[in-house]
N, C-alpha and C. Protein backbone atom coordinates (compact mmCIF):
# COMPACT_ATOMS: atom_id res chain seq x y z
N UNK A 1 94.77 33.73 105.21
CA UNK A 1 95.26 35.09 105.32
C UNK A 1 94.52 35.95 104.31
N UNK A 2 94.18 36.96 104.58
CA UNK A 2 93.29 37.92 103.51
C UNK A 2 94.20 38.36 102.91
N UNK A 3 93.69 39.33 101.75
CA UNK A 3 94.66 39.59 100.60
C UNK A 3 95.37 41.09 100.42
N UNK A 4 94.40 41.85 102.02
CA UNK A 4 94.79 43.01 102.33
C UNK A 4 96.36 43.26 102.38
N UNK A 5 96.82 44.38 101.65
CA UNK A 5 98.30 44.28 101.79
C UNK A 5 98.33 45.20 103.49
N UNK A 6 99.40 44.75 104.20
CA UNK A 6 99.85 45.17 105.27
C UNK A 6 101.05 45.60 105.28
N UNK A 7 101.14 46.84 105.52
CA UNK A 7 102.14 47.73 105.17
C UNK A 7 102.79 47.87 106.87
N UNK A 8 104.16 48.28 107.04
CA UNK A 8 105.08 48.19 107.89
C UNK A 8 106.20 48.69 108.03
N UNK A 9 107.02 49.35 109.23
CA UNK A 9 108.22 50.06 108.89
C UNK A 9 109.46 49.24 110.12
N UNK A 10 110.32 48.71 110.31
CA UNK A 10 111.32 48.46 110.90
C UNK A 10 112.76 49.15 111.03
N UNK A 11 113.52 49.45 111.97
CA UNK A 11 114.93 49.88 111.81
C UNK A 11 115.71 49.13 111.87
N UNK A 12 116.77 49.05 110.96
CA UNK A 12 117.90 48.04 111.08
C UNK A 12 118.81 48.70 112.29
N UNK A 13 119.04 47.60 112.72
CA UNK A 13 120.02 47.74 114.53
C UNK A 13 121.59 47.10 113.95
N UNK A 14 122.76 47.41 114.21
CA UNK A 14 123.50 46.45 113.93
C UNK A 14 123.64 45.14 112.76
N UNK A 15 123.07 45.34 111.40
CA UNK A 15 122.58 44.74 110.21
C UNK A 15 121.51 43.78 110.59
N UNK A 16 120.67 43.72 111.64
CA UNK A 16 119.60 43.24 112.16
C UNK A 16 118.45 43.98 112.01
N UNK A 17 117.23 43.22 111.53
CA UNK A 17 115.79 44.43 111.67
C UNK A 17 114.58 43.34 112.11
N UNK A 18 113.55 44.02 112.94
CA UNK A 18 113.06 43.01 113.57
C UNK A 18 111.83 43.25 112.76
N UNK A 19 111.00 42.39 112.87
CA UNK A 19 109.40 41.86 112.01
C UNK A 19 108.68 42.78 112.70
N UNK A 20 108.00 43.75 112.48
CA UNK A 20 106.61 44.39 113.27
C UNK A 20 105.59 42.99 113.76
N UNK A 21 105.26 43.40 114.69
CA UNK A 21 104.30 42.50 115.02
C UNK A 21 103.26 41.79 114.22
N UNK A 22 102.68 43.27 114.18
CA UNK A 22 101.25 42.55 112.69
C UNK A 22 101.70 41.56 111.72
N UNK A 23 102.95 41.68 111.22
CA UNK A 23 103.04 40.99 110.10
C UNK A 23 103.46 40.05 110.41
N UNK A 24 104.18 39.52 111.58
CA UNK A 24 104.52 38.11 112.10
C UNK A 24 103.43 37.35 112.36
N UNK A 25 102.14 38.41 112.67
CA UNK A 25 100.99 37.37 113.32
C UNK A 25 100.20 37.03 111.70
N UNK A 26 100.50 38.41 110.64
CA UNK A 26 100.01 37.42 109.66
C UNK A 26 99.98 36.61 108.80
N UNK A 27 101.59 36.60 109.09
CA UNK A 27 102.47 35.55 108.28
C UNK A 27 102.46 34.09 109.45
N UNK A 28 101.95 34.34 110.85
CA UNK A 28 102.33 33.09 111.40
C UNK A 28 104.03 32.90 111.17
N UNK A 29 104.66 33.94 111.54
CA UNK A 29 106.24 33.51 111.97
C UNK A 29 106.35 33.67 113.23
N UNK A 30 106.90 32.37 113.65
CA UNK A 30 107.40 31.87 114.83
C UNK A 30 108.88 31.30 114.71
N UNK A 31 109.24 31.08 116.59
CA UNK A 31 110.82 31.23 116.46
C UNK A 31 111.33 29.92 115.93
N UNK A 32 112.39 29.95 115.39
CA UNK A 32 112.46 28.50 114.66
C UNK A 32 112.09 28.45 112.92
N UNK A 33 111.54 29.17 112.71
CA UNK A 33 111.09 29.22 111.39
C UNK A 33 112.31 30.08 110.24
N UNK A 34 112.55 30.25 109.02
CA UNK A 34 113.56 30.42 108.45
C UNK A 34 112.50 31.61 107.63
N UNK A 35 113.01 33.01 106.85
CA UNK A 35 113.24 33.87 106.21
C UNK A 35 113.70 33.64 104.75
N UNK A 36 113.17 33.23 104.00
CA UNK A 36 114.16 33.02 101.73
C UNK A 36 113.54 34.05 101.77
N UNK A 37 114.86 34.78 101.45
CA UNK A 37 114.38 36.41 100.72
C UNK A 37 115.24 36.54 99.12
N UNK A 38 114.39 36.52 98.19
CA UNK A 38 114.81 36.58 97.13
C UNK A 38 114.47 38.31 96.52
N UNK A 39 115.77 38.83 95.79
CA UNK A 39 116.09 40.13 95.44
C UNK A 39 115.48 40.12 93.70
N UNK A 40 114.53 40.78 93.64
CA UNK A 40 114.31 40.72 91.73
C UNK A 40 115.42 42.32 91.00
N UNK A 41 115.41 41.89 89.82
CA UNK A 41 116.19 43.19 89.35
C UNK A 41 115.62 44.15 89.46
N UNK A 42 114.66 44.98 89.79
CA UNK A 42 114.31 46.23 89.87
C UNK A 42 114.06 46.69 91.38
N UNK A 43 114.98 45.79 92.33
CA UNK A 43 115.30 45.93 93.60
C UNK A 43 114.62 45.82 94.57
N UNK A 44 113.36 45.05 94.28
CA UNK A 44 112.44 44.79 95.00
C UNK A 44 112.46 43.40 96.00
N UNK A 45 112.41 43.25 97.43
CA UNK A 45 112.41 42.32 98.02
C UNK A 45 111.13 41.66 97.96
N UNK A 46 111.42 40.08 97.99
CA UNK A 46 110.50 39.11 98.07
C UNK A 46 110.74 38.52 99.46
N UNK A 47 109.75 38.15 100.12
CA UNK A 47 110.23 37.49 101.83
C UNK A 47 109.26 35.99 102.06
N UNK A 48 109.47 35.21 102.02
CA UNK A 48 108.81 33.61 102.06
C UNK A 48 109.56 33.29 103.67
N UNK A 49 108.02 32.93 104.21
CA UNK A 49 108.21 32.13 105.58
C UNK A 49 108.50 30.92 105.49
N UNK A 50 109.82 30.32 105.75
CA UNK A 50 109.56 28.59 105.90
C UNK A 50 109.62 28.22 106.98
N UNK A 51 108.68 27.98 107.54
CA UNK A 51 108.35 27.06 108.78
C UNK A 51 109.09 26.05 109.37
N UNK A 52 109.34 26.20 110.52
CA UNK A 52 110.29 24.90 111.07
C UNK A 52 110.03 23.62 110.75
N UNK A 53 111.00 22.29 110.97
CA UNK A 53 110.26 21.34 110.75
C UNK A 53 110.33 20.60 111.75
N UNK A 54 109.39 20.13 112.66
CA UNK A 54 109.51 19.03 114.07
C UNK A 54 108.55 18.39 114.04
N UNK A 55 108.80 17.36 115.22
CA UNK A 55 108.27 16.15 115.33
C UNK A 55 109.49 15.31 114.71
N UNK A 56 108.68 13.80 114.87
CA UNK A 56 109.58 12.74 114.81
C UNK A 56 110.53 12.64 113.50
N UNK A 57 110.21 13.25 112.34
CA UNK A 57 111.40 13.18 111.18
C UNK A 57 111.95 14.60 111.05
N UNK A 58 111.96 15.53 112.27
CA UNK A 58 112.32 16.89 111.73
C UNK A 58 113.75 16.66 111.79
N UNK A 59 114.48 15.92 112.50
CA UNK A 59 115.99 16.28 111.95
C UNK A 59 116.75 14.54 110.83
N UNK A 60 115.62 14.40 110.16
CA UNK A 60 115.58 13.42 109.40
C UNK A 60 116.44 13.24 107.49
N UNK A 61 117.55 13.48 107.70
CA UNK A 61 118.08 13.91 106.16
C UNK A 61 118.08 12.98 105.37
N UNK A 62 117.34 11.85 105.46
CA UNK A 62 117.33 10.47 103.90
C UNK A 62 118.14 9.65 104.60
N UNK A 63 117.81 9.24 104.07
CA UNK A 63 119.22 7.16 103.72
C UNK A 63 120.60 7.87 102.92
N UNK A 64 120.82 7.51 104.00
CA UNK A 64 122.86 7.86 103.84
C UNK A 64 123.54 6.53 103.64
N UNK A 65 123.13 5.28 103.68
CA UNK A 65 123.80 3.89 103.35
C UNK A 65 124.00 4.01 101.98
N UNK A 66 124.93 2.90 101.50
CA UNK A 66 125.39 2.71 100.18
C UNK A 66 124.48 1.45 99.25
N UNK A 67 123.74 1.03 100.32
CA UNK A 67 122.96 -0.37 99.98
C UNK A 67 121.58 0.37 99.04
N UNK A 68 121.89 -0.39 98.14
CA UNK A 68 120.06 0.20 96.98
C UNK A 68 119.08 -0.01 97.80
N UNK A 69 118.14 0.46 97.45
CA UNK A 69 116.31 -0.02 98.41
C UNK A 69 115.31 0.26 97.67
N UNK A 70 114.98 -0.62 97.25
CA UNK A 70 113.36 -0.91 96.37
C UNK A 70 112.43 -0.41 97.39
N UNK A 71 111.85 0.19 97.88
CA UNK A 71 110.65 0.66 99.07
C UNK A 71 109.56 -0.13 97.83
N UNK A 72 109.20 0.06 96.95
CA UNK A 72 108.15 -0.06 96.24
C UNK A 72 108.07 -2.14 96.14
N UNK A 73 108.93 -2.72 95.94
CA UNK A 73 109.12 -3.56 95.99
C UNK A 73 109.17 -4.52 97.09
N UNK A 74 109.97 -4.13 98.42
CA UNK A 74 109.83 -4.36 99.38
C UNK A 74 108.87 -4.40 100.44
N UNK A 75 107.95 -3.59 100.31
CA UNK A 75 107.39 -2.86 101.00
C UNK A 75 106.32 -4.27 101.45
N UNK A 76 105.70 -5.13 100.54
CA UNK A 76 104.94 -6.29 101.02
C UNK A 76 106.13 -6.94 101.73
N UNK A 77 107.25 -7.20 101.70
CA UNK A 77 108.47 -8.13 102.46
C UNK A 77 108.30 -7.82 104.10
N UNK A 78 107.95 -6.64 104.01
CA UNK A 78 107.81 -6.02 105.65
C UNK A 78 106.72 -6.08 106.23
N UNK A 79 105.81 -6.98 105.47
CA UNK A 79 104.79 -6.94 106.12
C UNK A 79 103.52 -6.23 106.61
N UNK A 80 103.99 -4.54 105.13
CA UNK A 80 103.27 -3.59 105.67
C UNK A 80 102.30 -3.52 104.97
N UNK A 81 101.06 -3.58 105.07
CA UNK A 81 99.62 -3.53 104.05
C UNK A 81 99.28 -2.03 104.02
């Protein structure tokens, strides 16, 4: 992405405001993707794209068992080189 700032105006609809185009294409936001908007004290918005996550571990939240697991240890037990 170049470092050109891209400037933009939106109307809020119903506490909703939609992305101008340009800046979705130069942020690469697509649907599925999440908005962290962090507020600094002199009232200035910050806006970070986080990207969806898919494929095979996207709805993947860790090891939820109660059993310990050495991965580091184990890991020759499984046979995996």
């Amino acid at each position: 992405m170049s470092t050109d700032r891209v400037d933009a105006e939106s109307k809020v609809s119903g506490n909703q405001a939609n992305i101008p185009a340009r800046i979705r294409r130069a942020l690469d936001v697509e649907d599925g993707d999440y908005l962290r908007w962090t507020l600094d004290d002199e009232g200035s918005v910050r806006v970070e794209v986080v990207k969806q996550r898919s494929g095979t571990f996207a709805d993947f939240d860790g090891y939820g068992g109660s059993t310990e697991t050495d991965a580091t240890s184990e890991h020759d037990e499984w046979g995996v080189e």
